[in-house]
C-alpha atoms as a PDB file:
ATOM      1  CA  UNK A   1       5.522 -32.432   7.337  1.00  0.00           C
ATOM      2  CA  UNK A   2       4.794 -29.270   6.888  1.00  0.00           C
ATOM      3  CA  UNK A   3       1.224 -27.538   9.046  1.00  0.00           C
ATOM      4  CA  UNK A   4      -1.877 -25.703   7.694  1.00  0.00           C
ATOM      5  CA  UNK A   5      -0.342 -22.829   8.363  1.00  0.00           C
ATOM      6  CA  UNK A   6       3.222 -23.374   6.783  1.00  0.00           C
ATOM      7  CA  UNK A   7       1.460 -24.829   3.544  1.00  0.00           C
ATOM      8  CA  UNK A   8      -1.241 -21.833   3.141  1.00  0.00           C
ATOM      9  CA  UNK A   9       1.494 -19.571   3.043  1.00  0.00           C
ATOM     10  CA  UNK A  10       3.792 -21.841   0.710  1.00  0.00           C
ATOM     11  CA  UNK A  11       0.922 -21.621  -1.731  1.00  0.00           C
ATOM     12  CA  UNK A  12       0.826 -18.265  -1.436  1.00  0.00           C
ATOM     13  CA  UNK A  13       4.646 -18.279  -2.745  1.00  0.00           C
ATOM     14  CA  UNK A  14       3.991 -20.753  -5.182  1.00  0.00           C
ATOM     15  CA  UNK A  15       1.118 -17.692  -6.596  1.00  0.00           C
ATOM     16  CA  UNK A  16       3.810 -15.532  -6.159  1.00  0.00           C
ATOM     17  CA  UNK A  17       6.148 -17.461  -8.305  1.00  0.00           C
ATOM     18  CA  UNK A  18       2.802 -17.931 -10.786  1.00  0.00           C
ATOM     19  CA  UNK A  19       2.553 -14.214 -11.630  1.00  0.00           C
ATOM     20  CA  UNK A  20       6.220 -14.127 -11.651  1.00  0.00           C
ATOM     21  CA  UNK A  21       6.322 -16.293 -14.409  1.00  0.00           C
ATOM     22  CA  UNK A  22       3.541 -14.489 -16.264  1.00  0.00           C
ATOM     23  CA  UNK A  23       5.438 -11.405 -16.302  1.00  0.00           C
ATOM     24  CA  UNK A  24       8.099 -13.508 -17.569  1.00  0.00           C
ATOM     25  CA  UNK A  25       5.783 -14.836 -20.676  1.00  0.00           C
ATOM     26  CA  UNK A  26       4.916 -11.196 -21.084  1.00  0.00           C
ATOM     27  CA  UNK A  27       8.449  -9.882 -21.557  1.00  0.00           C
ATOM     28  CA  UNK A  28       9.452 -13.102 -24.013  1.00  0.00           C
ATOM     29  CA  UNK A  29       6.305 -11.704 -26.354  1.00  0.00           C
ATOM     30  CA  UNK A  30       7.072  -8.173 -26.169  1.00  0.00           C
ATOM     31  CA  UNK A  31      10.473  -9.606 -27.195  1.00  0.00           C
ATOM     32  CA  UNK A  32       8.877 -11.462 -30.196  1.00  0.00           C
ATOM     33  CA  UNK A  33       5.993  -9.639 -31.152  1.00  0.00           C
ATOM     34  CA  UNK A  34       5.679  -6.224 -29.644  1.00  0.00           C
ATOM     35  CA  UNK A  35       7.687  -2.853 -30.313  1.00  0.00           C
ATOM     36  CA  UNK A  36      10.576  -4.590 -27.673  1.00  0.00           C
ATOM     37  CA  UNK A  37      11.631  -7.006 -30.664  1.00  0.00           C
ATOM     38  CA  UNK A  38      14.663  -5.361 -31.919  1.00  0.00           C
ATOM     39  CA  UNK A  39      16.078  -4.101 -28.718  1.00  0.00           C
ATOM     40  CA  UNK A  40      15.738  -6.659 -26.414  1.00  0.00           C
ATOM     41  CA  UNK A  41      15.742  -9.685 -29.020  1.00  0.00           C
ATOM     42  CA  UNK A  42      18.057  -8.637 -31.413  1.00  0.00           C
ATOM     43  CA  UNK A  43      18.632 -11.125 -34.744  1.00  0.00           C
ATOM     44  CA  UNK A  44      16.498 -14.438 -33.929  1.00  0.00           C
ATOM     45  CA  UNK A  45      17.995 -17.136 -35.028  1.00  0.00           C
ATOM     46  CA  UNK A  46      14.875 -19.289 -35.463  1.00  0.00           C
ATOM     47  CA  UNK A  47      12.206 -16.704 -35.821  1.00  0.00           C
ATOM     48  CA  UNK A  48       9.405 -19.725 -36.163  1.00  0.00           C
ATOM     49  CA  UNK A  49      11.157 -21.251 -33.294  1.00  0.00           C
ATOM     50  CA  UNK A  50      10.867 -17.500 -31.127  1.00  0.00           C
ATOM     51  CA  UNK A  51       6.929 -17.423 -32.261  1.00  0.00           C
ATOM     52  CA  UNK A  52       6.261 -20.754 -31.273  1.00  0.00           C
ATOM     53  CA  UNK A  53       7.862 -20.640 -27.518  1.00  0.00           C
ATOM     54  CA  UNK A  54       6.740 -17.198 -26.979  1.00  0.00           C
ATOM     55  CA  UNK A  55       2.951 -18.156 -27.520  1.00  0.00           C
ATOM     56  CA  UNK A  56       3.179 -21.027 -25.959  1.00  0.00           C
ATOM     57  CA  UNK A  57       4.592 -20.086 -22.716  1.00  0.00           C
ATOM     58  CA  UNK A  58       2.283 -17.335 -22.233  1.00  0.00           C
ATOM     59  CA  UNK A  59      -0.581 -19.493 -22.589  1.00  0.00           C
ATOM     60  CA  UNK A  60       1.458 -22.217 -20.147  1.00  0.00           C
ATOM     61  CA  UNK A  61       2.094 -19.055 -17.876  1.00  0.00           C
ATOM     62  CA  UNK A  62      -1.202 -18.219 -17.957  1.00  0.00           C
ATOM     63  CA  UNK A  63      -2.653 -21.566 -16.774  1.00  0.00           C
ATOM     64  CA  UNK A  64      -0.249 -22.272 -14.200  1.00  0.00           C
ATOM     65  CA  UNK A  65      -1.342 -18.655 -12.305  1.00  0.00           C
ATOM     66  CA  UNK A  66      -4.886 -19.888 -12.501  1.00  0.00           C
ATOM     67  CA  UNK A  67      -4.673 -23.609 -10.882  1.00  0.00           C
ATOM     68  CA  UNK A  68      -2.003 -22.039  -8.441  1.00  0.00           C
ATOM     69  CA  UNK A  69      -2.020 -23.032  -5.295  1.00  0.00           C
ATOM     70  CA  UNK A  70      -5.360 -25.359  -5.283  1.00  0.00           C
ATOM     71  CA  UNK A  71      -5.051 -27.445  -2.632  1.00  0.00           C
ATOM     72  CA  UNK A  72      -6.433 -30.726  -5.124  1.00  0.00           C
ATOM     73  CA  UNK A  73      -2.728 -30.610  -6.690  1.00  0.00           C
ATOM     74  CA  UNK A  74      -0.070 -31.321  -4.544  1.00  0.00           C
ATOM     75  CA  UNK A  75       2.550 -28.534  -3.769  1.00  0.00           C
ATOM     76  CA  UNK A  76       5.843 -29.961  -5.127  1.00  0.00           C
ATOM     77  CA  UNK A  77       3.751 -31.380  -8.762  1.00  0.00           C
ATOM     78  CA  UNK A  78       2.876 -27.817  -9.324  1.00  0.00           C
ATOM     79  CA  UNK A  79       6.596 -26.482  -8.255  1.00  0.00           C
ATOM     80  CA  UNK A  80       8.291 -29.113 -10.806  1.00  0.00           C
ATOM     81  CA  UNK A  81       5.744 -28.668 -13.340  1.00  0.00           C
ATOM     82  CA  UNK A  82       5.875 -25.255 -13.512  1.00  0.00           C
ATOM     83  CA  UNK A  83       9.515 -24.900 -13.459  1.00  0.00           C
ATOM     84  CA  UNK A  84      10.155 -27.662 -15.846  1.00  0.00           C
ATOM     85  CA  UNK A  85       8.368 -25.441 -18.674  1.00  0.00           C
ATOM     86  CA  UNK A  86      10.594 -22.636 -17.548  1.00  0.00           C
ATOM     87  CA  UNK A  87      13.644 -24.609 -18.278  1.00  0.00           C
ATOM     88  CA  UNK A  88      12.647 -25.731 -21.361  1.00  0.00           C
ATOM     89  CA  UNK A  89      11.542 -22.369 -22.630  1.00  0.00           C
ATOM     90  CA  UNK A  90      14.595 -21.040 -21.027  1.00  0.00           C
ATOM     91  CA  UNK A  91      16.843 -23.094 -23.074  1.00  0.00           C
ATOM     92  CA  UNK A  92      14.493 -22.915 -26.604  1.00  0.00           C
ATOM     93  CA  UNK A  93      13.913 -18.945 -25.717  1.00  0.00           C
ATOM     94  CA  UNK A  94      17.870 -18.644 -26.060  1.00  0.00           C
ATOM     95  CA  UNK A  95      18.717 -20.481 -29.125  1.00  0.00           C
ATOM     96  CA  UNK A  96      15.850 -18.832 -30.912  1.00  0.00           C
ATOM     97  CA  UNK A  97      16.994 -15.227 -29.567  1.00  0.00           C
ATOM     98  CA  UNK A  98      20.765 -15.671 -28.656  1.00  0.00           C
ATOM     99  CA  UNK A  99      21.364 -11.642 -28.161  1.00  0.00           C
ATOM    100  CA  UNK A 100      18.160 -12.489 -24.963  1.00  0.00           C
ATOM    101  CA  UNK A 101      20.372 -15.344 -23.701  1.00  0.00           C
ATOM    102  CA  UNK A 102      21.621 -13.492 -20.384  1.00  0.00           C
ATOM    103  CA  UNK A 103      18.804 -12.028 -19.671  1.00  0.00           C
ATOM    104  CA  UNK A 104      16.704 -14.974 -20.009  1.00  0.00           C
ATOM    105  CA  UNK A 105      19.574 -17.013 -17.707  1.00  0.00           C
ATOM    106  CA  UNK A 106      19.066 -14.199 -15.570  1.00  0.00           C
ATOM    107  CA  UNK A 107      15.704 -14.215 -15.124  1.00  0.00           C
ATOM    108  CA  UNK A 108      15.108 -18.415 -14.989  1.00  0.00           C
ATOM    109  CA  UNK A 109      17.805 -18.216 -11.845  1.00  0.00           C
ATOM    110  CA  UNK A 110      14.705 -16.291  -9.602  1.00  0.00           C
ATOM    111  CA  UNK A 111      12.686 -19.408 -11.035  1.00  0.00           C
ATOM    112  CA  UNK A 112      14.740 -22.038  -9.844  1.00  0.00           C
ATOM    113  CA  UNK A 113      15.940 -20.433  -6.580  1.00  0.00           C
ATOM    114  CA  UNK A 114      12.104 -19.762  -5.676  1.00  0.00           C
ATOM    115  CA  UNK A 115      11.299 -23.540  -6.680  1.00  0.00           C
ATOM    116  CA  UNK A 116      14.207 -24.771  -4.703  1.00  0.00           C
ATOM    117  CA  UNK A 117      12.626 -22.542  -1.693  1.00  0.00           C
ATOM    118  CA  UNK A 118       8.819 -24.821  -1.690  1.00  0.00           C
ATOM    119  CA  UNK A 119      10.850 -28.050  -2.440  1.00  0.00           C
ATOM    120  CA  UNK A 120      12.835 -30.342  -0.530  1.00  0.00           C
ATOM    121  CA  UNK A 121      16.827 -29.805  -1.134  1.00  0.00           C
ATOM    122  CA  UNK A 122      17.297 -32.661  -3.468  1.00  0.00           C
ATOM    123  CA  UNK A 123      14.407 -31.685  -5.668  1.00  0.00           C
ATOM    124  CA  UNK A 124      16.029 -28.424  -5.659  1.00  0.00           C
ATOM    125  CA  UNK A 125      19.285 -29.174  -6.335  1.00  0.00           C
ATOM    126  CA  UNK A 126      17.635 -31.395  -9.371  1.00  0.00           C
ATOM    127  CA  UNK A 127      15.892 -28.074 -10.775  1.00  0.00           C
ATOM    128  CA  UNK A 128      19.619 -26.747 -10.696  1.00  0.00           C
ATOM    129  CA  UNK A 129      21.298 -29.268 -11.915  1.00  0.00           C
ATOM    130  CA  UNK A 130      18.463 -29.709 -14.729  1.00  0.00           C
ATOM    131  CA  UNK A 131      18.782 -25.855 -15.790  1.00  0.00           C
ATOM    132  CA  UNK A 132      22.576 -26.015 -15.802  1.00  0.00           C
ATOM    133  CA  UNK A 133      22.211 -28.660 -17.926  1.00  0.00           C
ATOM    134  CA  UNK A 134      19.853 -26.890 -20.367  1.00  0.00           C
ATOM    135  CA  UNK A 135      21.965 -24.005 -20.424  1.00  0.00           C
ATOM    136  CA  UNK A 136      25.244 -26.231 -21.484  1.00  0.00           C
ATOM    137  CA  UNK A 137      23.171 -28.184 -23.851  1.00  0.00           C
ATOM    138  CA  UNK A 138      22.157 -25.013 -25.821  1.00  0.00           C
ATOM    139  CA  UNK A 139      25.810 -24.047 -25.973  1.00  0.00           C
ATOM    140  CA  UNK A 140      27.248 -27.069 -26.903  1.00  0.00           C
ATOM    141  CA  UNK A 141      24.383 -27.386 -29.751  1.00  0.00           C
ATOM    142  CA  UNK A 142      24.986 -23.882 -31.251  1.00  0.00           C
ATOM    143  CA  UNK A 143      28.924 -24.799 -31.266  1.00  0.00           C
ATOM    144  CA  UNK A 144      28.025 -27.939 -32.990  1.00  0.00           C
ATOM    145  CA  UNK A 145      26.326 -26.063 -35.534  1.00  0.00           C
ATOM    146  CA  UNK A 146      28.880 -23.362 -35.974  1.00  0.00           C
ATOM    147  CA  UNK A 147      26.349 -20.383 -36.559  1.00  0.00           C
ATOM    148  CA  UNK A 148      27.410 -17.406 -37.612  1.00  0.00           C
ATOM    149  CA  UNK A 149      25.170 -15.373 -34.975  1.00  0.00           C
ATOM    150  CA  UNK A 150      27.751 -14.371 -32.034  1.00  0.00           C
ATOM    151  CA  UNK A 151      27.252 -16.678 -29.234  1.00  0.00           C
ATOM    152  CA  UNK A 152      28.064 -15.952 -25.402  1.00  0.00           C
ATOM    153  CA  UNK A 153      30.943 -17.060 -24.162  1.00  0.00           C
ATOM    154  CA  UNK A 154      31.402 -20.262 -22.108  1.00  0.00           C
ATOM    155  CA  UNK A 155      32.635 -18.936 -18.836  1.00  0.00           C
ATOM    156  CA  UNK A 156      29.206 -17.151 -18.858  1.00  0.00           C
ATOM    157  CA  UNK A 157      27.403 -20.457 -19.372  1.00  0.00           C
ATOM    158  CA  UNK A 158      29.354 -22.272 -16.668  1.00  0.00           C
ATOM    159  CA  UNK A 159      29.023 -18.789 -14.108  1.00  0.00           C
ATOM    160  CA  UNK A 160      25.421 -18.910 -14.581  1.00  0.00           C
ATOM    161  CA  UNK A 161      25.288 -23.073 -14.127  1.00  0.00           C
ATOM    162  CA  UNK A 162      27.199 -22.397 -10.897  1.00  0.00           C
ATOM    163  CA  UNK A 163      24.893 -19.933  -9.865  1.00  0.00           C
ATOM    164  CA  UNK A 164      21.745 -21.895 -10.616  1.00  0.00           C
ATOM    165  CA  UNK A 165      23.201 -24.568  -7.453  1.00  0.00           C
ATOM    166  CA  UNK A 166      24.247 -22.050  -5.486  1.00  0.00           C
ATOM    167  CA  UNK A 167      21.037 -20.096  -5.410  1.00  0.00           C
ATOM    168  CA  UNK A 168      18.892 -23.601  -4.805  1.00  0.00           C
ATOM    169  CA  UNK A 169      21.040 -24.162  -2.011  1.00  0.00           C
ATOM    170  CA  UNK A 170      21.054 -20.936  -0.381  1.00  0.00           C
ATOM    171  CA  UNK A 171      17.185 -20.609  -0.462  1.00  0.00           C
ATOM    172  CA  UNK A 172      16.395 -24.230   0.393  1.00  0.00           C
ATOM    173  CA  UNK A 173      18.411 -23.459   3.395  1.00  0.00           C
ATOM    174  CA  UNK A 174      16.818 -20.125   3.742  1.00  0.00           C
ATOM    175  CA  UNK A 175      13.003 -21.714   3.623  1.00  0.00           C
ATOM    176  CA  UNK A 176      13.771 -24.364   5.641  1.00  0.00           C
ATOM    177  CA  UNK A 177      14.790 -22.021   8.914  1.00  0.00           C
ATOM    178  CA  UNK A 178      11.758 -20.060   7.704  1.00  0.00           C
ATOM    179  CA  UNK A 179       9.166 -23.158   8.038  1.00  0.00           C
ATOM    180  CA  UNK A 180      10.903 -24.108  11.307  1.00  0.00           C
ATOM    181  CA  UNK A 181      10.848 -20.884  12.906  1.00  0.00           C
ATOM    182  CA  UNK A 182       7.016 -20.356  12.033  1.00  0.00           C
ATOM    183  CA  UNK A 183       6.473 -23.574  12.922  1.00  0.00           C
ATOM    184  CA  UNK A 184       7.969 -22.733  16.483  1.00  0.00           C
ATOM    185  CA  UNK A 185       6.286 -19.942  16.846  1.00  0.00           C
ATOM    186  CA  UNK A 186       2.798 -21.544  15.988  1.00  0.00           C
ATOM    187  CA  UNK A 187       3.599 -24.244  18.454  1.00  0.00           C
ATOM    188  CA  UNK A 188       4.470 -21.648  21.475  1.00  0.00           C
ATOM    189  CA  UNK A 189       1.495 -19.352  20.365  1.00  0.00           C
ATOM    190  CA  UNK A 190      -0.480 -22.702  21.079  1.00  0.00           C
ATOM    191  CA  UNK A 191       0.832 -23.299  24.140  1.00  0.00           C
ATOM    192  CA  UNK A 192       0.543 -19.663  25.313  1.00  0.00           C
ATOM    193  CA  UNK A 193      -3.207 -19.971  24.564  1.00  0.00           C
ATOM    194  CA  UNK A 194      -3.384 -23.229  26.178  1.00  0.00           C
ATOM    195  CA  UNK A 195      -1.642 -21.688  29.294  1.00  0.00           C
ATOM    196  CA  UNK A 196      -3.832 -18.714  29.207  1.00  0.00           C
ATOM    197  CA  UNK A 197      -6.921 -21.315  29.125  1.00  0.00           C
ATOM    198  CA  UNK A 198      -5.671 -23.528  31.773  1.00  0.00           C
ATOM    199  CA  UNK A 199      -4.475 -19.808  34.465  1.00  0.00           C
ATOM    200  CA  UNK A 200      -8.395 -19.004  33.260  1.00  0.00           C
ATOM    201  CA  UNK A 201     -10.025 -22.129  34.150  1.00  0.00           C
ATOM    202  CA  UNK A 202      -7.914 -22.039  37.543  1.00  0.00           C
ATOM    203  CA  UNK A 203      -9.377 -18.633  38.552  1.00  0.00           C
ATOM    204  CA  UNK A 204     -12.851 -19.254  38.040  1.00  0.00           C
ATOM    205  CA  UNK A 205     -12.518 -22.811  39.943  1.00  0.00           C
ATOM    206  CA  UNK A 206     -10.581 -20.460  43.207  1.00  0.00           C
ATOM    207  CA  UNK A 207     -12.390 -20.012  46.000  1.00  0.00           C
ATOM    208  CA  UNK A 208     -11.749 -16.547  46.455  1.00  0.00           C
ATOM    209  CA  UNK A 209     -13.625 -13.936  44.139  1.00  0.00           C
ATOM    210  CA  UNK A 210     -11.607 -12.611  41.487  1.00  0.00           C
ATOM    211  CA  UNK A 211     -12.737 -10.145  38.706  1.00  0.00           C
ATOM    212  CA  UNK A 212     -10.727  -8.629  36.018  1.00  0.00           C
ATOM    213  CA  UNK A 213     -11.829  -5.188  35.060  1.00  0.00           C
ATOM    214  CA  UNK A 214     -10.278  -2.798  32.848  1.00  0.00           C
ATOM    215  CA  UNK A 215      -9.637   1.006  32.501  1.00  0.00           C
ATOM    216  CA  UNK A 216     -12.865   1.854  32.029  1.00  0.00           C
ATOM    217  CA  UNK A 217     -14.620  -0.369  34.781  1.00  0.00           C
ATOM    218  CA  UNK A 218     -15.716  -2.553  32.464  1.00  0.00           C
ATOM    219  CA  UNK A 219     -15.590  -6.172  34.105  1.00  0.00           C
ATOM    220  CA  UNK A 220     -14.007  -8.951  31.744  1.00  0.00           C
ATOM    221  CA  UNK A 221     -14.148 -11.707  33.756  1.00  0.00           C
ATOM    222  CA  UNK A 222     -15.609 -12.767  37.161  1.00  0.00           C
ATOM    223  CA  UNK A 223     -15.138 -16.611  38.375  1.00  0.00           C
ATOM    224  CA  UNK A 224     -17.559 -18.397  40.507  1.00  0.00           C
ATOM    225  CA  UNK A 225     -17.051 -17.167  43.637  1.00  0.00           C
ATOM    226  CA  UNK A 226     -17.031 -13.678  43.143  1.00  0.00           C
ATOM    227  CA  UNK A 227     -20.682 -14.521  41.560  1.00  0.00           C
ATOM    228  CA  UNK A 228     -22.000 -15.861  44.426  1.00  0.00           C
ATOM    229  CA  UNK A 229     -20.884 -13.021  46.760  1.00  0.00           C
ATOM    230  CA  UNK A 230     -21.995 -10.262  44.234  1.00  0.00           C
ATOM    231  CA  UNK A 231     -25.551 -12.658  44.453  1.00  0.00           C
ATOM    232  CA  UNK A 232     -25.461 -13.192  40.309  1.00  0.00           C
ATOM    233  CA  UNK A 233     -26.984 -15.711  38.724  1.00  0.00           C
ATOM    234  CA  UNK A 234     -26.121 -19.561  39.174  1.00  0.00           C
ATOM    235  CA  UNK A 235     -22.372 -20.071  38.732  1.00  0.00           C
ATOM    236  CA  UNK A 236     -22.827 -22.833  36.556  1.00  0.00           C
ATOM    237  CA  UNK A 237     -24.968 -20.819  34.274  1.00  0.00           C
ATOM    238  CA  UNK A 238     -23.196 -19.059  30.798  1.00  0.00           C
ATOM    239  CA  UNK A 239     -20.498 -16.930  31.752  1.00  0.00           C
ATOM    240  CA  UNK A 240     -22.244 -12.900  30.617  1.00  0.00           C
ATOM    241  CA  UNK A 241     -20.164 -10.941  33.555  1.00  0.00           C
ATOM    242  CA  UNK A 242     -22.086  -7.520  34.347  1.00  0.00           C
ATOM    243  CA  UNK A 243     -20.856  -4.862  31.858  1.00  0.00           C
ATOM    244  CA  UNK A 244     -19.305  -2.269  34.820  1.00  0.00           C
ATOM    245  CA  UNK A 245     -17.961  -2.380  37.862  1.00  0.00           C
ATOM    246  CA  UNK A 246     -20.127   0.261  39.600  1.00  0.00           C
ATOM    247  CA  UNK A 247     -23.549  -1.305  38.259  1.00  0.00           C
ATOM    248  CA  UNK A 248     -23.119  -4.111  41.044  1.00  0.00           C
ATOM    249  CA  UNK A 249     -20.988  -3.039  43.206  1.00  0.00           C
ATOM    250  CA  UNK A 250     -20.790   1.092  43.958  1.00  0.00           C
ATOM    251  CA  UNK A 251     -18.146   0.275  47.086  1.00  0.00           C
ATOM    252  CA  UNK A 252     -15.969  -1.702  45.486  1.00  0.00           C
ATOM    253  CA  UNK A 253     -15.684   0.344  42.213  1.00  0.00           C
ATOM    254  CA  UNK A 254     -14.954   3.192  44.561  1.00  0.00           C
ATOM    255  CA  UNK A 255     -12.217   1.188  46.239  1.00  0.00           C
ATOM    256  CA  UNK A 256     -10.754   0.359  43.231  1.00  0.00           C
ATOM    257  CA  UNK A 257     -10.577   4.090  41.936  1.00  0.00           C
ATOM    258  CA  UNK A 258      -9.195   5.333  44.960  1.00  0.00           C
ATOM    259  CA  UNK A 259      -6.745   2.647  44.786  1.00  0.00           C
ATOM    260  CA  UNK A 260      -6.011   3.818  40.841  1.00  0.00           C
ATOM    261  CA  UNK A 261      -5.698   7.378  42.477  1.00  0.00           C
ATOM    262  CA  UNK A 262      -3.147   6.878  45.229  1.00  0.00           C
ATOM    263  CA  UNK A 263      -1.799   3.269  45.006  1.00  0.00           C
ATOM    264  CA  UNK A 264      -2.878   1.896  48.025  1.00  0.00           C
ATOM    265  CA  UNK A 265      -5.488  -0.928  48.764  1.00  0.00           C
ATOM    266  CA  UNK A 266      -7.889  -1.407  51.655  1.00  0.00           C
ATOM    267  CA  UNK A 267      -8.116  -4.313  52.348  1.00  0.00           C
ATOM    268  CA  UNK A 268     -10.814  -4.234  54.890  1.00  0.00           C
ATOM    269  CA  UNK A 269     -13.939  -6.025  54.180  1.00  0.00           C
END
């Protein structure tokens, strides 16, 4: 189960993934609609199929960025979701524009291996296996049909299928240390902090005085005792140490720059 911390900063890869997938929506229009069309599109083969999924997954693209991340929707529903409409518009995308087809495989294998990196490794490995089967589907449809529009080869189709588990794997793996090593190092920052409480509480509880000053004379801390011999306020008042050093105690702040100066102490009282 993952902590507060570990799932603020998943959601913050899940809004990374968002705008991903924006710019993604953004390139499929230019592709469509804008002065991109004939170079990166080529011949559509379904030009009302092209308009359709173009539109529509930059208005899907659009409303996944915005409900990103809310904590109301829970992280893995927004991971599926989200990459479920990539897979399908994937897969449409590259029957309608055959010439985009490795691009478009190229780009939906950051989407699945950045959805296998918020999900658990069977959910990941079920985006994978879901795309390669998308991208096999398409194929086997378009040799069904026999079009006349040059298709890709199948080795590419299996290479990128392959790649799509490969890449879930490898990030799943990859998140996972991730999530455990933060995870680690959130629980030993904790206990560091709860040591540094616990060494605190000990000093002010010691019988002996003890104050911490810094470079500048400025006291940081002074426990109990070394209140009552300095004759401040009750020690079970609010802990406001003096601001210097030399404001209550000119001796000692000489001491302790003459110690600064040579290195040795007196220890005389």
């Amino acid at each position: 189960m993952p902590n507060a911390s570990s799932d603020s900063a998943m959601r913050r890869e899940l809004y990374l993934l968002a705008l991903y997938r924006t710019l993604e929506a953004a390139l499929l229009a230019l592709a469509v609609f804008g002065p991109l069309q004939g170079t990166f599109g080529g011949v559509a083969r379904d030009p009302a199929l092209a308009t359709a999924v173009a539109s529509t997954y930059l208005l899907a693209a659009a409303l996944l960025l915005g409900f990103s991340g809310r904590p109301s929707i829970p992280l893995p529903a927004q991971v599926l979701f989200g990459v479920s409409i990539d897979i399908a518009v994937s897969a449409l995308a590259t029957h309608a524009l055959p010439f985009a087809g490795p691009g478009i495989a190229l780009m939906l294998l950051f989407n699945v291996g950045a959805a296998a990196l918020l999900l658990p490794l069977h959910l990941g490995l079920a985006t994978a296996a879901l795309a390669s089967a998308a991208l096999v589907a398409q194929y086997l449809l378009v040799a069904m049909e026999g079009s006349a529009i040059r298709e890709r080869p199948l080795a590419e189709v299996l290479m990128f299928s392959v790649s799509y588990l490969a890449m879930a794997t490898l990030t799943n793996l990859l998140g996972r240390d991730m999530r455990e090593t933060r995870s680690l190092a959130d629980r030993r920052g904790a206990e560091a902090a709860n040591l540094a409480e616990i060494n605190e509480l000990i000093i002010r509880r010691m019988r002996v005085g003890v104050l911490m000053v810094d470079g500048s004379g400025r006291i940081r801390m002074a426990n109990e005792a070394a209140r009552i011999l300095l004759g401040e306020a009750d020690p079970e008042s609010p802990d406001v140490p003096p601001r210097t050093l030399p404001m209550i105690s000119p001796a000692l702040a000489m001491r302790v720059a003459e110690w600064r100066r040579s290195g040795k102490s007196d220890d005389t009282p």
